[in-house]
Protein backbone atom coordinates (compact mmCIF):
# COMPACT_ATOMS: atom_id res chain seq x y z
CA UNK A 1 0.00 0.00 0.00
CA UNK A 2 2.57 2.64 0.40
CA UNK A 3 4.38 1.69 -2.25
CA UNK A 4 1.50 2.40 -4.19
CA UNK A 5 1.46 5.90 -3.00
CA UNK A 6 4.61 6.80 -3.43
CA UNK A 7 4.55 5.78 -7.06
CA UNK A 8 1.04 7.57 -7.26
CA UNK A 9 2.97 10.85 -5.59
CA UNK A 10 6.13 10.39 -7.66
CA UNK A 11 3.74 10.25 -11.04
CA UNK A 12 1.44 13.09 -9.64
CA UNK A 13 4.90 15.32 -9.00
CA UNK A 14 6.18 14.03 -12.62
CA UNK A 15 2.99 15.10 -14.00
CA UNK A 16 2.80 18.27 -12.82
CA UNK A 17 6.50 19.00 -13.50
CA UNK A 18 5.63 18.39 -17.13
CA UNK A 19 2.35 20.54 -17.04
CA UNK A 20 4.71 23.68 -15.60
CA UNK A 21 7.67 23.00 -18.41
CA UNK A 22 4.43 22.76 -21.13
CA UNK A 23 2.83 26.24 -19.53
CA UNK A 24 6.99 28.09 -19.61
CA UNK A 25 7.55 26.72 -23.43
CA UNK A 26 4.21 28.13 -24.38
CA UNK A 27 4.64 31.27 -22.78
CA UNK A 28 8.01 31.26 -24.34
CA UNK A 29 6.97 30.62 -27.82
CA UNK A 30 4.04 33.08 -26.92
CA UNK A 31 6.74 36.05 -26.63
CA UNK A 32 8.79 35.26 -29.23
CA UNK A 33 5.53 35.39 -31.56
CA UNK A 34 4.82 38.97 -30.21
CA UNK A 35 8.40 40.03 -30.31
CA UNK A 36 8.69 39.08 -34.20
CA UNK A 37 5.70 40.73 -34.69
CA UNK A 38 6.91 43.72 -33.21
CA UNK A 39 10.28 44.08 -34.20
CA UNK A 40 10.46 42.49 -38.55
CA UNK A 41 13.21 41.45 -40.01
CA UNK A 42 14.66 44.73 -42.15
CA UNK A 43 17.31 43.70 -44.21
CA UNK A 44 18.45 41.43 -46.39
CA UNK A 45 20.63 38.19 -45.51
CA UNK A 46 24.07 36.58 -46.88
CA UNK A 47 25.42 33.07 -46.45
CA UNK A 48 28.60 33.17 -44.30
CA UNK A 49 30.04 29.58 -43.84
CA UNK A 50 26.90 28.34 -42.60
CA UNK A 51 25.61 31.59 -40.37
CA UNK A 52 22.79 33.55 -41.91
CA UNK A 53 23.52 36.87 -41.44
CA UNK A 54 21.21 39.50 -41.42
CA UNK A 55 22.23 42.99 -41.95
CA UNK A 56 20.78 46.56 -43.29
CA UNK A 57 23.29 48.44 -45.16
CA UNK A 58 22.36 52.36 -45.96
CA UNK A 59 24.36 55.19 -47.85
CA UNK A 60 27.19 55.37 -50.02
CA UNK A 61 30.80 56.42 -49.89
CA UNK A 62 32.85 55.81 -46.76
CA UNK A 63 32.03 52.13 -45.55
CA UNK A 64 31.61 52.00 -42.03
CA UNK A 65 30.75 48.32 -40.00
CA UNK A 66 28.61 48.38 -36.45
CA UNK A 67 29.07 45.44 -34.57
CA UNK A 68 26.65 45.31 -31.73
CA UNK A 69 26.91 43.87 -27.93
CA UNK A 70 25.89 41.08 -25.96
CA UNK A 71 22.23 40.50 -26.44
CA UNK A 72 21.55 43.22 -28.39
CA UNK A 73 21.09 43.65 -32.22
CA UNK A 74 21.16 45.92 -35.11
CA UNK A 75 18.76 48.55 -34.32
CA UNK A 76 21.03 49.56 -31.32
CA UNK A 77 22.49 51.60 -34.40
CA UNK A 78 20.24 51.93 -37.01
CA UNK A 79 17.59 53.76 -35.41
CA UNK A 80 19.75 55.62 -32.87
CA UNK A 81 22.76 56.84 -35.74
CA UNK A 82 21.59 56.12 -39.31
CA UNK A 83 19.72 58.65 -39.82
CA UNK A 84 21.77 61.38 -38.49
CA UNK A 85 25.32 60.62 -39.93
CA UNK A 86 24.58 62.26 -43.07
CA UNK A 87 25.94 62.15 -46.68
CA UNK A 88 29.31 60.53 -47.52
CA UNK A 89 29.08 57.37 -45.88
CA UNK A 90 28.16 53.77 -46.57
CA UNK A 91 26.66 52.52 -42.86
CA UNK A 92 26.33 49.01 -42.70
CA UNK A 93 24.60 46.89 -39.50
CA UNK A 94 24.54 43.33 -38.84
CA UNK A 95 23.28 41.10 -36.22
CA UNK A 96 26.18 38.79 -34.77
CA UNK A 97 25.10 34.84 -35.53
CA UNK A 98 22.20 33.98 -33.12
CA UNK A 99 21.26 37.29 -32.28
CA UNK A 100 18.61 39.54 -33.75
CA UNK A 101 17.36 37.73 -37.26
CA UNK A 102 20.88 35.86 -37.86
CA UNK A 103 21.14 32.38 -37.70
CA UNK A 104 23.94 30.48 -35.73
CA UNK A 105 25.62 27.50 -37.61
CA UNK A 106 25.32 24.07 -36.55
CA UNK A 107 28.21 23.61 -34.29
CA UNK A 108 29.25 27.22 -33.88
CA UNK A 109 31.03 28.40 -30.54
CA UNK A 110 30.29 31.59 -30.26
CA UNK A 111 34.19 32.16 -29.35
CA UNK A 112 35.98 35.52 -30.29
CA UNK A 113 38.37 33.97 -33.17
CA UNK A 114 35.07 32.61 -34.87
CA UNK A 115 32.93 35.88 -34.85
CA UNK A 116 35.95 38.08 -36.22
CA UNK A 117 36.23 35.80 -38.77
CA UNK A 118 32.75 35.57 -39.73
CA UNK A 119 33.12 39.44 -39.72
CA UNK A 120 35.73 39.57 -41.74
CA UNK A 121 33.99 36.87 -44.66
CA UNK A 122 30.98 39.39 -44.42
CA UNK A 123 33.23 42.15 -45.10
CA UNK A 124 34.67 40.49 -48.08
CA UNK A 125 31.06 39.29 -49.33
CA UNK A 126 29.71 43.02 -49.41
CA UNK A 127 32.50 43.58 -50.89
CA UNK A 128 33.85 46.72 -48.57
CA UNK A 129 36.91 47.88 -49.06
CA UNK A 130 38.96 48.02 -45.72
CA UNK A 131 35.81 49.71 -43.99
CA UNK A 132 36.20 51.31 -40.06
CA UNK A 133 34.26 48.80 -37.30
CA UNK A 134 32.49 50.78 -34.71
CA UNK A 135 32.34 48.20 -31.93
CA UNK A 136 29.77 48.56 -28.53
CA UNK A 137 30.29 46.62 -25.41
CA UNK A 138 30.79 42.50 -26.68
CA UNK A 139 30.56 43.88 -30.26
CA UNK A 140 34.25 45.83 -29.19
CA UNK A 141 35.79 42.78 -27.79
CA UNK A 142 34.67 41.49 -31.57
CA UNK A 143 36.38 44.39 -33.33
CA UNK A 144 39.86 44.32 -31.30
CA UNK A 145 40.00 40.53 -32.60
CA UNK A 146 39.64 41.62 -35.87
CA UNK A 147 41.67 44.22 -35.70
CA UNK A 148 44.51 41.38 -33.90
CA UNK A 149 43.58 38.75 -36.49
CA UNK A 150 42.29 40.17 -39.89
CA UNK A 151 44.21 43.84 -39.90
CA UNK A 152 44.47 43.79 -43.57
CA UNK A 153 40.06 43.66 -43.63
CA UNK A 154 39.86 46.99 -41.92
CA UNK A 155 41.37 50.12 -41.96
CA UNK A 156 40.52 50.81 -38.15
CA UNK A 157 38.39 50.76 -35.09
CA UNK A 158 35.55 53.19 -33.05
CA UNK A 159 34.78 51.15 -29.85
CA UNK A 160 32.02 52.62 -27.86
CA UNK A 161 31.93 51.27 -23.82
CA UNK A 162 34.16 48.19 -24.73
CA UNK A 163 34.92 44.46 -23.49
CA UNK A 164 38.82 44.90 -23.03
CA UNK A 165 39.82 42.92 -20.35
CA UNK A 166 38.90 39.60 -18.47
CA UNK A 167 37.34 40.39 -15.07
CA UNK A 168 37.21 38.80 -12.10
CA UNK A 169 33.73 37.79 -10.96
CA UNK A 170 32.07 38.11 -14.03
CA UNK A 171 30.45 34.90 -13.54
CA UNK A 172 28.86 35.18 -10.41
CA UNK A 173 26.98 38.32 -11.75
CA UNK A 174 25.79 36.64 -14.81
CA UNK A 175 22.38 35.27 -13.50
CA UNK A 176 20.95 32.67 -15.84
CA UNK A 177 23.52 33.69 -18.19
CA UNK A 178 26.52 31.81 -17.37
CA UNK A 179 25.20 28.16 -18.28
CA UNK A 180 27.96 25.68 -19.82
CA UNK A 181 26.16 23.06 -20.79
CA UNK A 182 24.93 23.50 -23.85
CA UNK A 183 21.88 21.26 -23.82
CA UNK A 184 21.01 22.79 -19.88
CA UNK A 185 21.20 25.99 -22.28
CA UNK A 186 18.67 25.19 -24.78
CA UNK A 187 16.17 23.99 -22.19
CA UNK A 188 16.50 26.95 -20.17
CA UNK A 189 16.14 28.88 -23.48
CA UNK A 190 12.93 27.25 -24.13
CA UNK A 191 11.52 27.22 -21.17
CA UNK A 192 12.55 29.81 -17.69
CA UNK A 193 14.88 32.04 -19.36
CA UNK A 194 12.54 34.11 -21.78
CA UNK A 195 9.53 34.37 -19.16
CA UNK A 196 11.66 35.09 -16.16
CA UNK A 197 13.75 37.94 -18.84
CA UNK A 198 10.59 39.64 -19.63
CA UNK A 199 9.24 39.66 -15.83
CA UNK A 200 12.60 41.47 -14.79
CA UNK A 201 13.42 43.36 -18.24
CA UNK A 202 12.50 46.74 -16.95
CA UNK A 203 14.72 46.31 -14.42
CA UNK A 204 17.81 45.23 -16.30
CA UNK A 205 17.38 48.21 -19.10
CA UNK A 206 17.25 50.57 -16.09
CA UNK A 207 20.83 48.90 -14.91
CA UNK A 208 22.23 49.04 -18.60
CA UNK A 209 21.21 52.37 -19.51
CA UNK A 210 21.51 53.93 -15.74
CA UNK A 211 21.95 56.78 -14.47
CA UNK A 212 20.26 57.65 -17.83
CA UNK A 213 16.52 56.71 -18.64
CA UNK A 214 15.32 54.19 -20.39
CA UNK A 215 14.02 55.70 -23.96
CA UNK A 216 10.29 55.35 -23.87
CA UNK A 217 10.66 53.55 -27.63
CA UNK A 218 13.57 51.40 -26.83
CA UNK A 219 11.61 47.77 -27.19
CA UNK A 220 10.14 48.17 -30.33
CA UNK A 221 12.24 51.00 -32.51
CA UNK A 222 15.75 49.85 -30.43
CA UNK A 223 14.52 46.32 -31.06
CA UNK A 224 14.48 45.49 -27.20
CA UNK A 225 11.58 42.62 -27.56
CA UNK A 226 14.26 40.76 -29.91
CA UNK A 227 16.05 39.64 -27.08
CA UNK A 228 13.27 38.11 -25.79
CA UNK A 229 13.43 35.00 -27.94
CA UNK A 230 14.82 31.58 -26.80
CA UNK A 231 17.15 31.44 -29.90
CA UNK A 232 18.11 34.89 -28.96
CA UNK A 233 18.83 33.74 -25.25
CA UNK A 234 20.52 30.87 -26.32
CA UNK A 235 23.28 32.93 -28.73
CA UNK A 236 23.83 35.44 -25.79
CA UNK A 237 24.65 32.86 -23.21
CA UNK A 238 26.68 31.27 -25.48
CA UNK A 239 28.51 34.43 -26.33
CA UNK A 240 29.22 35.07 -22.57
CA UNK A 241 30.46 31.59 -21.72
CA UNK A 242 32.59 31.72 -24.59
CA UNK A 243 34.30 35.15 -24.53
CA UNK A 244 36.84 33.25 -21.47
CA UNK A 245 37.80 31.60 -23.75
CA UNK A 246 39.69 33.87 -25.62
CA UNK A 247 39.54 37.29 -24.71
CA UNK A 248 42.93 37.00 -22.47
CA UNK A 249 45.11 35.30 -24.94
CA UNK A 250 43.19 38.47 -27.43
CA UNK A 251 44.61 41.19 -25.05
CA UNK A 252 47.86 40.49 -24.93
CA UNK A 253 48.19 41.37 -28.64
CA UNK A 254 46.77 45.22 -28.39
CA UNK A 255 50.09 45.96 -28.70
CA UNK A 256 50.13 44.88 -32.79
CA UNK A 257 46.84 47.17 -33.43
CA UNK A 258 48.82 49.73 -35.67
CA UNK A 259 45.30 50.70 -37.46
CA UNK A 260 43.53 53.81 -36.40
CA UNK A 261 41.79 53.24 -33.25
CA UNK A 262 39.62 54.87 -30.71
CA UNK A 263 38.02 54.51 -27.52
CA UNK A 264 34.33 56.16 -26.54
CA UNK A 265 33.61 55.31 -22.31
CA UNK A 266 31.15 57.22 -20.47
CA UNK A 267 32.71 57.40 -16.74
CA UNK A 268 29.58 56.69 -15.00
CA UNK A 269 28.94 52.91 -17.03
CA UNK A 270 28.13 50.36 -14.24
CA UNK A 271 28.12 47.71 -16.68
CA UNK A 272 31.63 47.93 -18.21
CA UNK A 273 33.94 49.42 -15.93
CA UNK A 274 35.90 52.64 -17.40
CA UNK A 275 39.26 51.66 -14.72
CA UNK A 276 39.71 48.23 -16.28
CA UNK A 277 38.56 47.88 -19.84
CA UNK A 278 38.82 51.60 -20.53
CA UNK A 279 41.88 53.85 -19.01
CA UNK A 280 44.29 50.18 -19.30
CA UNK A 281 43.61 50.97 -23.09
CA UNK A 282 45.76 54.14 -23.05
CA UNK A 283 49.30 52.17 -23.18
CA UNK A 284 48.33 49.62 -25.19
CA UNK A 285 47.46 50.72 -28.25
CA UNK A 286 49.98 53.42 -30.30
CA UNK A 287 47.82 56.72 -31.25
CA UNK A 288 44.17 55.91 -29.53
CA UNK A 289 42.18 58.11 -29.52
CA UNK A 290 40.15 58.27 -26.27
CA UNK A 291 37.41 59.85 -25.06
CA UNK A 292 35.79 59.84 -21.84
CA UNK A 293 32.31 61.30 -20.69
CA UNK A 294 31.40 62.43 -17.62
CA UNK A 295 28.34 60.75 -16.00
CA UNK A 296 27.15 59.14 -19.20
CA UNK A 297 26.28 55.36 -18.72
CA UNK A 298 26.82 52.28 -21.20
CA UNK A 299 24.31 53.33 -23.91
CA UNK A 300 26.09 56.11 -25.38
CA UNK A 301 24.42 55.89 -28.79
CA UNK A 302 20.90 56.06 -27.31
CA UNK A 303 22.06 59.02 -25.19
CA UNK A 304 24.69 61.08 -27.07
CA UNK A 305 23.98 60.30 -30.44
CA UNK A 306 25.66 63.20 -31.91
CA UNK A 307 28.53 63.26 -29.72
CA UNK A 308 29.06 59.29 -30.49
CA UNK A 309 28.61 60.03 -34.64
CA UNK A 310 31.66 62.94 -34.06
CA UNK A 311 33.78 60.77 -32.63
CA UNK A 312 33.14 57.62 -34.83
CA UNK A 313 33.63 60.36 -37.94
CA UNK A 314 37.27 61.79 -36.34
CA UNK A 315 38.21 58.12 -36.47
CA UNK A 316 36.65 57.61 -39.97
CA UNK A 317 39.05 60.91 -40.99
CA UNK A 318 41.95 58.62 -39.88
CA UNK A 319 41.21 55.43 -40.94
CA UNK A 320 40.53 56.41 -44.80
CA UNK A 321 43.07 59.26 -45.11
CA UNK A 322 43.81 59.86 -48.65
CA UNK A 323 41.31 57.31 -50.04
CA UNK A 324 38.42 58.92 -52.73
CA UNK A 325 34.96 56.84 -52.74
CA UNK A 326 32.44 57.21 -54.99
CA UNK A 327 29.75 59.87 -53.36
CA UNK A 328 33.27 61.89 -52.33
């Protein structure tokens, strides 16, 4: 007899586990509906070695790549700078693979070497010549590989609130982020992750865009709701695992970046840190050009739009000295 219950509580507890992971995947696949309805694709897409790479590519003349952070996706630039750089320029956005509308190959790491590379093949199938990578946040940590590992694609580097340096204790503030296991990754993804990221999603834009506000548009015309997909989860957490990986072996080669290069920090950015992936900067690379911001946070081209399009164009001036293009 009380083996019989037991087994009748083990089955009712089995049961209702199941009916909870069936109510979180719905709700998942619920958002991710809403945030595709929201936020369309608006580009077009290119093959690159089996990631499908969506991008939106505006202007002629000077060609200039942005590369966006972790979890984030191209609208962090197209709606905040597109439209105000003005004539003379070539501005092209992509979504890294996983995030946004671009699709992750089968197998893919995420790791540093692999996106600078994909980066670079993208550059080559547009077919830019040598064009200036604006960086933000991950997106930076992106563009200083590049710049290490494919100089001769790129004729220099804008980083805006960059991913310099390993840091200790990264980890323990990641949250759900930090998962290594790649299949405890996908189930998460499809199941707590995207319910649990909308219930606190005020609260984390407040901490990424603190001490300024949160623009009142920033989930649909910044494209916030993409990040509220499970595929979307899924390339972000595999992003931050991965970027240990590398990133230390990737700074002690700053020294070799003889492109034009600057640096754009605000000094009040509590999620990057200014003192160790900013100011450390200042020795390491010949000629950067730096520029720091007082109280500005880690969203400087939501914020400071012009100021951010000056200082990507005095690093444009460098990069393509004495080169003509055709709206010049």
């Amino acid at each position: 007899m009380l083996v019989s219950i037991l087994l009748g509580l083990v089955a009712g507890l089995l049961a209702l586990a199941l009916l909870i992971a069936a109510c979180l995947v719905a709700a998942t696949l619920w958002i991710a509906v809403k945030a595709e309805r929201l936020v369309p694709v608006s580009g077009n897409f290119v093959e690159i070695d089996g990631n499908r790479i969506h991008y939106v590519d505006e202007g002629e003349g000077r060609p200039i790549v942005f590369v966006h952070g972790l979890g984030a996706q191209l609208h962090q630039f197209r709606h905040t700078l597109f439209n105000r750089f003005g004539q003379g320029y070539r501005l092209i956005a992509l979504d890294r693979p996983g995030s946004g509308y671009s699709v992750r190959a089968k197998g893919a790491t995420g790791r540093l070497p692999e996106q600078a590379e994909i980066v670079s093949r993208f550059i080559e199938e547009l077919g830019l010549e040598k064009p200036l990578v604006v960086g933000h946040s991950l997106g930076g940590a992106v563009a200083l590989t590049l710049a290490v590992e494919h100089p001769d694609a790129i004729s220099g580097i804008a980083l805006l609130a960059p991913l310099t340096h390993l840091e200790a204790g990264v980890r323990e503030k990641a949250g759900l982020l930090y998962i290594r296991s790649r299949l405890w990754r996908w189930i998460m993804a499809y199941t707590v992750a995207v319910p649990t990221s909308l219930r606190y999603a005020r609260q984390t834009m407040e901490f990424i865009f603190s001490p300024q506000s949160v623009p009142t548009d920033y989930m649909v015309n910044g494209g916030g709701w993409l990040g509220l997909r499970p595929s979307h989860f899924h390339a972000t957490s595999t992003d931050f695992v991965a970027v240990e990986d590398d990133l230390g072996r990737i700074e002690q080669r700053y020294g070799e970046i003889a492109i034009a290069a600057g640096i754009f920090f605000g000094k009040a950015d509590r999620v990057i840190d200014m003192r160790i992936h900013g100011e450390p900067m200042k020795d390491r690379i010949g000629g950067l050009d730096f520029e720091m911001v007082e109280g500005l946070g880690h969203m400087p081209q939501f914020v400071e739009p012009e100021r951010v399009i000056a200082f990507i164009k005095r690093i444009a001036e460098r990069a393509f000295a004495g080169r003509t293009f055709g709206s010049d």
